[in-house]
Protein backbone atom coordinates (compact mmCIF):
# COMPACT_ATOMS: atom_id res chain seq x y z
CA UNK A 1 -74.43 -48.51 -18.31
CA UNK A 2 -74.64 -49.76 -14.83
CA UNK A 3 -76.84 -47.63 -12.28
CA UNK A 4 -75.49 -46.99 -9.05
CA UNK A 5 -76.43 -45.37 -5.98
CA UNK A 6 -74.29 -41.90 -5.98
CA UNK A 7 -71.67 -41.40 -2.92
CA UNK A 8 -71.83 -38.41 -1.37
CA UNK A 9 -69.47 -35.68 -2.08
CA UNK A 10 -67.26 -35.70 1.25
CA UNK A 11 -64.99 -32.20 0.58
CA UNK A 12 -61.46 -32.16 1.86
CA UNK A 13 -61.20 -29.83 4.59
CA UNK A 14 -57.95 -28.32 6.16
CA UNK A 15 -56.77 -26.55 9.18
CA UNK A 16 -55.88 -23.14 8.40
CA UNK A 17 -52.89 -20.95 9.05
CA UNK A 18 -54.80 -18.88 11.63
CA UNK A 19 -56.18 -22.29 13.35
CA UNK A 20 -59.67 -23.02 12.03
CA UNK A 21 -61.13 -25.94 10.11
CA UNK A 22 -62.42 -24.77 6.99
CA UNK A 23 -63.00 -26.85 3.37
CA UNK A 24 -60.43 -26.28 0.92
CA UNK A 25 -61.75 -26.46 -2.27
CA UNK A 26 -65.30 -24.51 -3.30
CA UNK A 27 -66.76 -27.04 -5.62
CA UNK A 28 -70.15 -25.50 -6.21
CA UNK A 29 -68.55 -21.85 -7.10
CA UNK A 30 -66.23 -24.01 -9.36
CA UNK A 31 -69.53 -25.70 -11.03
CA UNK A 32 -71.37 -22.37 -11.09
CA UNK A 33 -68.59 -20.62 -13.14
CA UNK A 34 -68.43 -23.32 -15.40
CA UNK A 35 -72.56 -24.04 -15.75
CA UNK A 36 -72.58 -19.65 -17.01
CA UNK A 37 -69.16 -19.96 -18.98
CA UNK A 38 -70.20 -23.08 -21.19
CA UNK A 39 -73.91 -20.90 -21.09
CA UNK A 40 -72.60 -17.62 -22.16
CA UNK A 41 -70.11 -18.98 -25.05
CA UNK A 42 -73.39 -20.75 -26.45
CA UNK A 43 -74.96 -17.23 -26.65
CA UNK A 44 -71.35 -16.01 -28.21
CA UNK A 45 -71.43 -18.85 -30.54
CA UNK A 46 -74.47 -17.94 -31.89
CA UNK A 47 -73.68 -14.33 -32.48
CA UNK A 48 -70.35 -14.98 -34.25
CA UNK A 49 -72.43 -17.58 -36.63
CA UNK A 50 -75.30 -15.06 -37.04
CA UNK A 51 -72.94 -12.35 -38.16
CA UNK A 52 -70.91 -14.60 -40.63
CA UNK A 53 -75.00 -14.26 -42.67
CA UNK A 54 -74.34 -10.78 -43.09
CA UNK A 55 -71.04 -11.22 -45.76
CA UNK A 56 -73.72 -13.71 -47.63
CA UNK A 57 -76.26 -11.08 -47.67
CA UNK A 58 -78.59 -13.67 -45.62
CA UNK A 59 -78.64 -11.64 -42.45
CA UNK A 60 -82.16 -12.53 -41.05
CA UNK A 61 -82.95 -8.71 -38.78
CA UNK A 62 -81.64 -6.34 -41.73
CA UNK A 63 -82.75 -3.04 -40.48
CA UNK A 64 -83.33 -4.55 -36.89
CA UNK A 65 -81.31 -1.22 -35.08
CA UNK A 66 -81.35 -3.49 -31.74
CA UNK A 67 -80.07 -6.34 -33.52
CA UNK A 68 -77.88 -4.54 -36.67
CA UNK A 69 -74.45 -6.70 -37.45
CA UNK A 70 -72.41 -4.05 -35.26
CA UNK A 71 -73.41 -4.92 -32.14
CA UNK A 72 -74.20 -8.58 -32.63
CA UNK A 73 -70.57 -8.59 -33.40
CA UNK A 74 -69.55 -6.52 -30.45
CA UNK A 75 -71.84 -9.34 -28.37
CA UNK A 76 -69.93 -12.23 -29.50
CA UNK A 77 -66.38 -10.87 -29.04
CA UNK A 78 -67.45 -9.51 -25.41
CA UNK A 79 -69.34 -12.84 -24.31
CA UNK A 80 -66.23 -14.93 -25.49
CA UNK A 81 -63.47 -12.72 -23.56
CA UNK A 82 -65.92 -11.79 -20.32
CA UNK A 83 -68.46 -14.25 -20.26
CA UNK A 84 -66.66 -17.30 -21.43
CA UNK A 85 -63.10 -17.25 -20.44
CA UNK A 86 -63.14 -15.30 -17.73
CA UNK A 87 -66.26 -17.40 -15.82
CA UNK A 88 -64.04 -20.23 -16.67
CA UNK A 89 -60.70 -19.15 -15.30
CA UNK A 90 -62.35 -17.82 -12.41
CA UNK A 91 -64.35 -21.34 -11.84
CA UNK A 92 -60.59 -23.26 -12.49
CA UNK A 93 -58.50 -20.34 -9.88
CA UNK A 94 -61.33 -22.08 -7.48
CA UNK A 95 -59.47 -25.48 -7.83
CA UNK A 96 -56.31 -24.76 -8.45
CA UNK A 97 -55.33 -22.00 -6.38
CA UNK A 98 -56.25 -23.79 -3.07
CA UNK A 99 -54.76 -27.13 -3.67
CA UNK A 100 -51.24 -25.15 -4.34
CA UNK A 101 -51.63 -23.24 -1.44
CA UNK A 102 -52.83 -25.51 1.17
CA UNK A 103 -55.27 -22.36 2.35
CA UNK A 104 -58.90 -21.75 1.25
CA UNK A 105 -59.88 -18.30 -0.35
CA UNK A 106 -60.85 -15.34 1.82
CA UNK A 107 -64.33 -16.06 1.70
CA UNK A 108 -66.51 -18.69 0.18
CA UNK A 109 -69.58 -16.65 0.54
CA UNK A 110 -67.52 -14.06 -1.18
CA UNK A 111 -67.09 -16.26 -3.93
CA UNK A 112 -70.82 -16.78 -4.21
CA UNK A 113 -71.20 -13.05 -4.59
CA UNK A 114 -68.67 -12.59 -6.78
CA UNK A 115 -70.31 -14.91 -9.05
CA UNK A 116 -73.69 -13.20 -8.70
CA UNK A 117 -72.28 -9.92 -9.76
CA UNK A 118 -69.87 -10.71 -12.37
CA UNK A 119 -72.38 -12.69 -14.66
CA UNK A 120 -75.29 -9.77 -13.59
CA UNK A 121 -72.47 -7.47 -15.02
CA UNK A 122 -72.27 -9.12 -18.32
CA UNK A 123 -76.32 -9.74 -18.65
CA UNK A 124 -75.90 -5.64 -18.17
CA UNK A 125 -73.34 -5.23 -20.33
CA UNK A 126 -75.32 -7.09 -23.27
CA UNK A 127 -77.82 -5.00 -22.47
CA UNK A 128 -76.18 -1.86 -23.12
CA UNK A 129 -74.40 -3.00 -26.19
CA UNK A 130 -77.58 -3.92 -27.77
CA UNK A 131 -79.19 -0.51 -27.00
CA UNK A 132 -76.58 1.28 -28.79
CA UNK A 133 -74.71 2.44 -25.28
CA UNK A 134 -71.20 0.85 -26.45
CA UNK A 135 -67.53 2.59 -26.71
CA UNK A 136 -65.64 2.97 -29.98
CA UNK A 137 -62.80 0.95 -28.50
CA UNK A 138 -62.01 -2.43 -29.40
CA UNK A 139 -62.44 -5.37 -26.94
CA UNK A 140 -63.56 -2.47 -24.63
CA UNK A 141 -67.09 -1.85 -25.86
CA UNK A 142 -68.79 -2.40 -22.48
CA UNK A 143 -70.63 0.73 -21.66
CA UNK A 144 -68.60 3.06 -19.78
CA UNK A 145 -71.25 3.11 -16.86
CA UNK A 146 -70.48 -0.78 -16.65
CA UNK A 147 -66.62 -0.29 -16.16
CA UNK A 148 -66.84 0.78 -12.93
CA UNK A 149 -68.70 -2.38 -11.94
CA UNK A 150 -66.14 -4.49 -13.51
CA UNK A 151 -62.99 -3.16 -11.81
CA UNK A 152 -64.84 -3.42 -8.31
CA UNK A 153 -65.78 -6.94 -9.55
CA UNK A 154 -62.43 -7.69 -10.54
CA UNK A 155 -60.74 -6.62 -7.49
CA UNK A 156 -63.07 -8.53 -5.43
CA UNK A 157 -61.06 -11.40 -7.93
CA UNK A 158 -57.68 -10.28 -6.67
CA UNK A 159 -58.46 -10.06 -3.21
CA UNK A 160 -60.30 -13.32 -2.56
CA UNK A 161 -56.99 -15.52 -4.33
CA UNK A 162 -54.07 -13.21 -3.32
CA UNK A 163 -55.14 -13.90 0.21
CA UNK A 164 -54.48 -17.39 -0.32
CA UNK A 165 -51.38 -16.99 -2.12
CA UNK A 166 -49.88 -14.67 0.77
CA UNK A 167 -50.90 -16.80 2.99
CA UNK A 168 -49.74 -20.51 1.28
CA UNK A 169 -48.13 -22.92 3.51
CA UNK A 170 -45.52 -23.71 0.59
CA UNK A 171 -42.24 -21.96 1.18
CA UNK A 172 -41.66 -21.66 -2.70
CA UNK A 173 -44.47 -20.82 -5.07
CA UNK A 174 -44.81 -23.02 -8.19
CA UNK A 175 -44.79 -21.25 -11.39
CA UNK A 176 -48.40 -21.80 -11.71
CA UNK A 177 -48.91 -19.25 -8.82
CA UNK A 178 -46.47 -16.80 -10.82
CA UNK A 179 -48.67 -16.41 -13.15
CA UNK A 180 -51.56 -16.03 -11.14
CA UNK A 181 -50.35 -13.34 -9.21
CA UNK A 182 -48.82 -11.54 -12.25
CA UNK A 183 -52.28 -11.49 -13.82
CA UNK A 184 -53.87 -10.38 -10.75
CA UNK A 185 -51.71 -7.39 -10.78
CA UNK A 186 -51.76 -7.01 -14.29
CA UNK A 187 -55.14 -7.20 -15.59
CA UNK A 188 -56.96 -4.36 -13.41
CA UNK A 189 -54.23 -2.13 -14.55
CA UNK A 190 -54.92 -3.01 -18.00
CA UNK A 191 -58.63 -2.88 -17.94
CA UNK A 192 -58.54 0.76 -16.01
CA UNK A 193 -55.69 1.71 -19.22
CA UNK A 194 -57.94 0.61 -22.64
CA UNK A 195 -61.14 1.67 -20.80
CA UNK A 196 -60.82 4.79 -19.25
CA UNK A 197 -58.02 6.77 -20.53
CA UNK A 198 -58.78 6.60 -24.36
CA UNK A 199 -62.32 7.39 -23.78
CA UNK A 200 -61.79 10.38 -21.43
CA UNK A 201 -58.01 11.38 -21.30
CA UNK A 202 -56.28 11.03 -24.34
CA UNK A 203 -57.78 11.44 -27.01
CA UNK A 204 -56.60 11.09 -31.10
CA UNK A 205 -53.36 8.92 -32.06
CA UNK A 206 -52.10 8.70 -28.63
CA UNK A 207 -55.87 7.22 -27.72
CA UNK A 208 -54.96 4.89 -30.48
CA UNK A 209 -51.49 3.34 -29.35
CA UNK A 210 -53.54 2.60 -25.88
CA UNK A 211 -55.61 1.06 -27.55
CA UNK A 212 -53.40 -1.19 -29.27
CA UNK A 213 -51.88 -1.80 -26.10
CA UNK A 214 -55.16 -2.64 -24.44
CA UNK A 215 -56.19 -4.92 -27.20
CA UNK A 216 -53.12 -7.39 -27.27
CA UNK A 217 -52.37 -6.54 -23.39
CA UNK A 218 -55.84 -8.12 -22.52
CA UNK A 219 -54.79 -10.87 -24.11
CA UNK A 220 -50.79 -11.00 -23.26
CA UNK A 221 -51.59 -9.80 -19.28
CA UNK A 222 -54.44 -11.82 -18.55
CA UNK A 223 -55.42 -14.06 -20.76
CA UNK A 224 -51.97 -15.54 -21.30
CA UNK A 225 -50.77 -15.88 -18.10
CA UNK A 226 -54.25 -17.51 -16.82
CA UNK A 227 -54.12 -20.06 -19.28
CA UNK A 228 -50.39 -21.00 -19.06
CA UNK A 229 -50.40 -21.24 -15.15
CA UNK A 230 -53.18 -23.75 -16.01
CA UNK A 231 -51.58 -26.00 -18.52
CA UNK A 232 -48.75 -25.89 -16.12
CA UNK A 233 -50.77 -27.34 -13.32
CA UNK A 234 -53.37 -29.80 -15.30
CA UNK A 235 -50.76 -30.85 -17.89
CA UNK A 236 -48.33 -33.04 -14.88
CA UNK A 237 -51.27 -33.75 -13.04
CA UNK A 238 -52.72 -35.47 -15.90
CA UNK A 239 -49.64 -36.66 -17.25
CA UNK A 240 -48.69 -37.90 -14.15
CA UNK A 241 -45.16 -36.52 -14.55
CA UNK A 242 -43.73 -33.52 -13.02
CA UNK A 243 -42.50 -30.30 -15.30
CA UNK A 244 -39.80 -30.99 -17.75
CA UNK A 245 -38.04 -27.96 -16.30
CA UNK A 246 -38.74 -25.54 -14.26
CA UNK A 247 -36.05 -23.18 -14.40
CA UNK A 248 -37.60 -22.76 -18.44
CA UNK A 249 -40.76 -22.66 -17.14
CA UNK A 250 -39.55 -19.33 -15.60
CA UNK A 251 -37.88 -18.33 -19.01
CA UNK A 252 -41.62 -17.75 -20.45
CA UNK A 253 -42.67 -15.83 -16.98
CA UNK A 254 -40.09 -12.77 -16.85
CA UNK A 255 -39.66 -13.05 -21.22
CA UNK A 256 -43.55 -13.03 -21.07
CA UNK A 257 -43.53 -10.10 -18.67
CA UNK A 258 -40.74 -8.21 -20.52
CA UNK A 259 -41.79 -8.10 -23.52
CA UNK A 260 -45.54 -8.43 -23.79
CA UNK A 261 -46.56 -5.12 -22.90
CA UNK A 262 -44.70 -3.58 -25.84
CA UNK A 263 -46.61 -5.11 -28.20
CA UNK A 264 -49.85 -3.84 -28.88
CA UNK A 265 -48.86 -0.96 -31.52
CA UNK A 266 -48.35 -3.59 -33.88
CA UNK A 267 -52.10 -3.50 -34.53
CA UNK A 268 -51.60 0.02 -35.95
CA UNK A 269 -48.80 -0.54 -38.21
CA UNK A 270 -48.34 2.04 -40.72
CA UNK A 271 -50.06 4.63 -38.86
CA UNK A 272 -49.78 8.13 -37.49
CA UNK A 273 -48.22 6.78 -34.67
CA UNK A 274 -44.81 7.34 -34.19
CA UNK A 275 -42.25 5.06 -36.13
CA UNK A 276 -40.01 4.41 -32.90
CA UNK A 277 -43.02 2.63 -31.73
CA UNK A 278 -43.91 0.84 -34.31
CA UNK A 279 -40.61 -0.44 -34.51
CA UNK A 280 -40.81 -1.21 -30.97
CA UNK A 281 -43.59 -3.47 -30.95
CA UNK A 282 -42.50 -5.05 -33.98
CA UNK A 283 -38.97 -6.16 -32.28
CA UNK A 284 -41.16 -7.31 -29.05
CA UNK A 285 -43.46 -9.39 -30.74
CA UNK A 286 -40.86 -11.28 -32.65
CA UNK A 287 -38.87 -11.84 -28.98
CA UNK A 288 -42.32 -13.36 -27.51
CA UNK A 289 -42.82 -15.76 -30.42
CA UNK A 290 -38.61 -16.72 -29.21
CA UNK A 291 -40.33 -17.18 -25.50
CA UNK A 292 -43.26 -19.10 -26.61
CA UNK A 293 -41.24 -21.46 -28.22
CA UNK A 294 -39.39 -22.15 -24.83
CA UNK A 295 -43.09 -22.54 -23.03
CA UNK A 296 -44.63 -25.45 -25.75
CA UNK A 297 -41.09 -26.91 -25.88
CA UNK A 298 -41.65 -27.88 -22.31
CA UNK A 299 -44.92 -29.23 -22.11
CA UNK A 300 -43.72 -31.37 -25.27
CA UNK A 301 -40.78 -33.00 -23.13
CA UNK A 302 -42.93 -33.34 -19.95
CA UNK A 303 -45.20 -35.40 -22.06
CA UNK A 304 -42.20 -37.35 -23.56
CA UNK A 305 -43.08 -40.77 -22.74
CA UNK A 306 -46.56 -40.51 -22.22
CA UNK A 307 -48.11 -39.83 -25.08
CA UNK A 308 -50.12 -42.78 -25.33
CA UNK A 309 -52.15 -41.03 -23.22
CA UNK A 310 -53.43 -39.36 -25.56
CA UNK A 311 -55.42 -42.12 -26.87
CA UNK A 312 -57.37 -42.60 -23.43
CA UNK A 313 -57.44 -39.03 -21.93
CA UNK A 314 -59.51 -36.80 -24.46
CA UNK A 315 -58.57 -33.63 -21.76
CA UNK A 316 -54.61 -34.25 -22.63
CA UNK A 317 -56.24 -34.41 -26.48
CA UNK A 318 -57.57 -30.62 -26.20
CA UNK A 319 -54.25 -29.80 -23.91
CA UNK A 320 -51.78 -30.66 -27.26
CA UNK A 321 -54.23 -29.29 -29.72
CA UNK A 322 -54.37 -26.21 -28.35
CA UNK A 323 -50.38 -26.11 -27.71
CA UNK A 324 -49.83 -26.72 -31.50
CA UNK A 325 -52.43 -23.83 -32.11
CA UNK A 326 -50.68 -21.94 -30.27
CA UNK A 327 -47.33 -22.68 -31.88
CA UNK A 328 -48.34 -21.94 -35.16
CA UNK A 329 -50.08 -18.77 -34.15
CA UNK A 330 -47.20 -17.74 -32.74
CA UNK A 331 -45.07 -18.74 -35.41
CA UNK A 332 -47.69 -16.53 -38.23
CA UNK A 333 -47.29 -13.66 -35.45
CA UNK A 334 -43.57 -13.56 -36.13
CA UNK A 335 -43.95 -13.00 -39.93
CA UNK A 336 -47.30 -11.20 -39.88
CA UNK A 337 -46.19 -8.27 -37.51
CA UNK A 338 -43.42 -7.14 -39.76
CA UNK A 339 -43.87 -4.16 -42.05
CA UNK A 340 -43.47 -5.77 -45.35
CA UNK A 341 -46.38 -8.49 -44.40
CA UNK A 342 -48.51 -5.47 -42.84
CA UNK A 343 -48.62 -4.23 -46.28
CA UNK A 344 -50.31 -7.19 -47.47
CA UNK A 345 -52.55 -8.91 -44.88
CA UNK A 346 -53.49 -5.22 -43.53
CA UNK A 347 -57.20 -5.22 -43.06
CA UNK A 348 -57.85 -8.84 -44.27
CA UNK A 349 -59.41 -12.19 -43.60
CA UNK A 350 -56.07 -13.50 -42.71
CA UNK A 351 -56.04 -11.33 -39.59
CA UNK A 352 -59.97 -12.67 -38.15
CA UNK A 353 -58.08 -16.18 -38.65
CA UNK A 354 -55.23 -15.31 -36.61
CA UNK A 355 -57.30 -14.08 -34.05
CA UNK A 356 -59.50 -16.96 -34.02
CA UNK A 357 -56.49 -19.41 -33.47
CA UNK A 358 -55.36 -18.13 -30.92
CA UNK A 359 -58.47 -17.20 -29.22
CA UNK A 360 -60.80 -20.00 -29.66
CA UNK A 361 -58.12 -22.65 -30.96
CA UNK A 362 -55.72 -22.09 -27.97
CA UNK A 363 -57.65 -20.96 -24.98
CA UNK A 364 -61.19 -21.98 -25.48
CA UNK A 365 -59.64 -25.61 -26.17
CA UNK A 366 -57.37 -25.69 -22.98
CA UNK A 367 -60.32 -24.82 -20.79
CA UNK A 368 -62.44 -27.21 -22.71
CA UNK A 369 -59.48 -29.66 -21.52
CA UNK A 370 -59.83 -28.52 -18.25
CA UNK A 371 -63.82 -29.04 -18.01
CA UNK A 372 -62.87 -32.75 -19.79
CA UNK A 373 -61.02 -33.43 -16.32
CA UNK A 374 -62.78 -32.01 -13.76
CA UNK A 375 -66.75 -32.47 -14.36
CA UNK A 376 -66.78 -35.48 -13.29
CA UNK A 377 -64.96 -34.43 -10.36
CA UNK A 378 -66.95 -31.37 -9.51
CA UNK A 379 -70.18 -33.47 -10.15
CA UNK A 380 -69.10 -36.93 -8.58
CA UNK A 381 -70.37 -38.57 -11.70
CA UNK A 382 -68.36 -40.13 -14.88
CA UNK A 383 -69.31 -38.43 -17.90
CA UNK A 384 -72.77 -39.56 -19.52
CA UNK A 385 -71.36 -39.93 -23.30
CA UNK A 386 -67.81 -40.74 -24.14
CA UNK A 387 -69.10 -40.74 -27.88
CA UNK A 388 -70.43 -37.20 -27.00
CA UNK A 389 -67.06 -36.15 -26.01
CA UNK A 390 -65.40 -36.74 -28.72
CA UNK A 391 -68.06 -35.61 -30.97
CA UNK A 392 -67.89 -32.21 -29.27
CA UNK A 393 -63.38 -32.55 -30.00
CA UNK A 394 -63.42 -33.16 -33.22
CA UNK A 395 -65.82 -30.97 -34.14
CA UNK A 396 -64.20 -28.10 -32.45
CA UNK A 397 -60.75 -29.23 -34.24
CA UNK A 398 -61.90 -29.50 -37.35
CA UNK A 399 -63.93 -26.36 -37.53
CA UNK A 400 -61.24 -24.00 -36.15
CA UNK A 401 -58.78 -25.88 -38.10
CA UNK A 402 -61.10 -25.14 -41.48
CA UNK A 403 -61.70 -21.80 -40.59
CA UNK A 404 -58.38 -20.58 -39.65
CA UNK A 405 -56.95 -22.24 -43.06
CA UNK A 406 -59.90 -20.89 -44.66
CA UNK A 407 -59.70 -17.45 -43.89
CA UNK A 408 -56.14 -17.74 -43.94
CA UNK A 409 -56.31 -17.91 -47.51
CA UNK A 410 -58.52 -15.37 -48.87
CA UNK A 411 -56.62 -13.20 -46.71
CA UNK A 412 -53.50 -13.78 -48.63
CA UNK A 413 -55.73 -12.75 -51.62
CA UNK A 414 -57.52 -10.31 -50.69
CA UNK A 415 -54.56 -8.25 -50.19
CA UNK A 416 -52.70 -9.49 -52.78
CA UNK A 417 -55.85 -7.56 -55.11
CA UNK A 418 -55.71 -4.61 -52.80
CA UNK A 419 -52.38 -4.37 -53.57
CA UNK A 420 -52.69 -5.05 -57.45
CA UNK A 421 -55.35 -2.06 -57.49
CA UNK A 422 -57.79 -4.48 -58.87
CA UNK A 423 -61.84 -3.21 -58.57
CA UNK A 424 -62.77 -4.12 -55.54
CA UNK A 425 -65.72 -6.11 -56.17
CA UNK A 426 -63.35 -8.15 -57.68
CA UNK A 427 -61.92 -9.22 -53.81
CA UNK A 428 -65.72 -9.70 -52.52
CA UNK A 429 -66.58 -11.86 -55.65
CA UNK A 430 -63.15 -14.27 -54.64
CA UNK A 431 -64.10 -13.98 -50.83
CA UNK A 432 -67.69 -14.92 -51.31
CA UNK A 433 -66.25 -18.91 -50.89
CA UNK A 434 -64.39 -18.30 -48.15
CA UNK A 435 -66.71 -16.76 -46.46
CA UNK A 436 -69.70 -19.41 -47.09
CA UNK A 437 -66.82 -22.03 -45.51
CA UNK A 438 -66.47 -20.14 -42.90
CA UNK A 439 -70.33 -19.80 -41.92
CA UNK A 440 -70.26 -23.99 -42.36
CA UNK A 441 -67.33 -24.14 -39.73
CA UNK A 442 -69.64 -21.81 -37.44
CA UNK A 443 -72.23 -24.59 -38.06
CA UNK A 444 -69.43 -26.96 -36.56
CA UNK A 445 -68.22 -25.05 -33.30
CA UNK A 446 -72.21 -24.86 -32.53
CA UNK A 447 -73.19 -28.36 -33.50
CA UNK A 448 -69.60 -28.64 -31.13
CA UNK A 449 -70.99 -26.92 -27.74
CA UNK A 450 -74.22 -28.24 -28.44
CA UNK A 451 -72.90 -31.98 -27.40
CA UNK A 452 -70.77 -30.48 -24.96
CA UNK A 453 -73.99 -28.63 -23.30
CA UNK A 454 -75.88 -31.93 -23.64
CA UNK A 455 -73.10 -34.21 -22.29
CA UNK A 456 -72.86 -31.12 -19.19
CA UNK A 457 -76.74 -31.63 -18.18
CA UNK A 458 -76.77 -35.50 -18.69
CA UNK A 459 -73.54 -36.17 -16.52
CA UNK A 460 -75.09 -34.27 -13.95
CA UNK A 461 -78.21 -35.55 -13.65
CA UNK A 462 -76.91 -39.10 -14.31
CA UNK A 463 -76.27 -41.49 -11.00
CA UNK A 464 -73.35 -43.52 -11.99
CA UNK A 465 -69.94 -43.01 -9.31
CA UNK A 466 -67.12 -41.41 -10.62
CA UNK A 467 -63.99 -43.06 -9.20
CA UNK A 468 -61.25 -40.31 -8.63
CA UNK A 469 -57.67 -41.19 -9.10
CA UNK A 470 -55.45 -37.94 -10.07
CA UNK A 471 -56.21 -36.22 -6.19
CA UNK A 472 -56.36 -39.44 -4.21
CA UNK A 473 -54.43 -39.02 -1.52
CA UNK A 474 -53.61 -35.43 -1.75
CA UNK A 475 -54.71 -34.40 1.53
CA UNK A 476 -54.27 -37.73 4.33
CA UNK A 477 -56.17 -35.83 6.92
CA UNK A 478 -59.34 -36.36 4.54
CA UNK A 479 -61.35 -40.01 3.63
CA UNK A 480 -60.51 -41.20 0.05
CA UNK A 481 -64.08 -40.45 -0.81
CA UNK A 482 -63.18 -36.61 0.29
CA UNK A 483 -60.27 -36.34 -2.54
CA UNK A 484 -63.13 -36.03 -5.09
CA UNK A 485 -64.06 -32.74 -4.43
């Protein structure tokens, strides 16, 4: 590999709607978020793989209160959602938002802070989990003490991007920017819902519908929307191709926003709650599956043509994987949120496989895309180890791909024994397999991050010139050396 002296990073810099001269893009909060997103989901990684022990009866700090199953579960769900995802959005909002906009955030020294305090939230959060401080509800363990610190945080969120996005220079927002601003107004809303009214308000079965709601609303309100608006900027940029269509591209906004908040109460089928509801969020989750399919159908047809790509660009490689994740999670929801199929998979394996699909198969691949693409750009250097790279793709693919079939499986037959009335030990001895496979894929998504870490650190510190090409040009006022940042 040929040594070269490093350019400098020269970023672009505009002139404001109110007149002043300011840099566009914030490159270093965009690194930071990434540098604690790709460190916390290491952490996460090795919770989720240390709690897959305990179904083997291998778990290593039996009687270990601090460190029982319970909460080391409770860390790995938390630092996936809070620590990886959202670090990552944020650090990608940083990049994208701007560049749509043609105006900076509010504040890049806000953005510094922000960073600060979010990730000091989570180290607290941890913290409090692990000493037993956690709430009974799901995906909202955080101690209650530490919710108050994450709506100020995520406000702070809303307020630094919105400002860009009332003030953008385009007279039309792109669809990206729809979903931004939906989840803006959407997830704050959601958090205060799952967080503080079950907890302090509303207590019993109606606790538990907003619950459910919380649960797939997190998810349908905020994690959703994020990663959509993304794929909907990265996949043309990449691609080189605009959007197939945009009036469908609106289709999935306002049939996401319809009928995703219904949802949630299908995670309480056959419950106390009341049957209208059930039915309810049975007939919504079927219509969203409908509106997915409009959503991959058109990144499939903007990448019609251009799918050789695939072979050079490994980011467009984690871009289609996780779309056809995300199809056939989609596709399971539609059969697995129906009554008759509740009856079965209720309780199961099969359901930790869906939710790993969609979570780590879908969105933890897209913004492993995204990080693909814009390293190099954020750290003016090409990446150390192609062979790294794809190391760290296929073993992601494969693992997730194993699991999810895997658990898939003995979901199917664990409830089919349920339902037979068979001794339960019966299920555990069948299960035992499927769950050693499953702590092997674990083995996989670690050995996975661990290139990607590697590949992170040695890119950075390496001095070879990464030659941009996809934001050449973007801003003439700029040198060509300035469209790297």
């Amino acid at each position: 590999m040929t040594q070269t002296a490093t350019a400098p990073l020269i970023r672009p810099t505009v002139v404001t709607s109110r007149g002043e001269t300011r840099v566009l893009v914030d490159t270093t909060a965009c690194k930071l978020h990434f540098i604690a997103a790709v460190s916390w989901i290491g952490v996460g990684i090795i919770a989720g793989l240390l709690y897959s022990f305990v179904f083997l009866r291998l778990y290593p700090h039996e009687g270990v209160e601090v460190l029982s199953p319970g909460r080391i579960r409770m860390i790995h769900t938390n630092l996936m959602a809070y620590g990886f995802l959202t670090n990552a959005f944020i650090g990608m909002l940083h990049w994208v938002v701007p560049r749509l906009t043609g105006e900076p955030v509010l504040s890049h020294p806000l953005s510094k802070v922000i960073f600060i305090a979010w990730n000091l939230i989570i180290g607290a959060a941890v913290w409090g989990i692990l000493t037993g401080q956690a709430q009974a509800i799901e995906w909202g363990e955080t101690p209650f003490w530490a919710d108050h610190l994450v709506v100020v945080g995520v406000a702070l969120v809303v307020i630094n991007f919105t400002w860009s996005i009332i003030r953008s220079r385009e007279k039309s927002m792109y669809v990206t920017l729809w979903y931004f601003t939906a989840a803006f107004v959407w997830t704050p809303l959601v958090y205060i819902m799952g967080n503080y009214l079950p907890q302090t308000l509303v207590p019993g079965t109606g606790g538990a519908a907003l619950v459910g709601l919380y649960i797939h609303d997190l998810v349908g309100l905020f994690v959703t929307p994020m990663g959509w608006g993304l794929m909907y900027f990265f996949v043309p940029v990449i691609s080189r191709k605009p959007i197939y269509s945009h009036a469908i591209s609106l289709v999935g906004f306002w049939g996401l926003a319809f009928f995703y908040p219904l949802n949630g109460v299908h995670h309480f089928l056959w419950s106390p709650i009341p049957m209208f509801a059930q039915y309810g969020a049975v007939i919504s989750t079927i219509a969203v599956e409908v509106v997915v399919t409009t959503v991959v159908i058109n990144f499939v047809m903007t990448m019609r043509g251009e799918w050789y790509r695939l072979k050079e660009t490994i980011a467009l490689r984690w871009f289609m994987v996780g779309m056809t994740c995300y199809f056939i999670t989609c596709f399971q929801c539609a059969f697995q949120t129906t009554l008759t199929m509740q009856k079965v998979i209720h309780f199961t394996d099969w359901v930790v496989g869906h939710s790993h699909l969609v979570m780590f198969g879908v969105f933890s691949f897209w913004i492993a895309g995204v990080i693909e693409h814009l390293w190099p750009k954020l750290t003016g250097r090409n990446w150390w180890s192609r062979r790294l790279s794809l190391w760290h793709f296929w073993l992601w693919t494969l693992g997730v791909a194993l699991m999810f079939t895997d658990l898939t499986v003995i979901g199917v037959v664990q409830g089919l024994l349920w339902d037979s009335l068979r001794p339960w030990e019966e299920s555990i001895r069948y299960s035992e397999i499927g769950w050693f496979i499953r702590m092997i894929t674990g083995w996989m998504i670690l050995g996975g991050f661990l290139c990607l870490a590697l590949n992170m650190f040695m890119t950075f510190m390496a001095r070879e010139d990464h030659s941009d090409t996809e934001y050449a040009g973007q801003f003439p006022e700029t040198s060509a050396a300035g469209a790297r940042a």
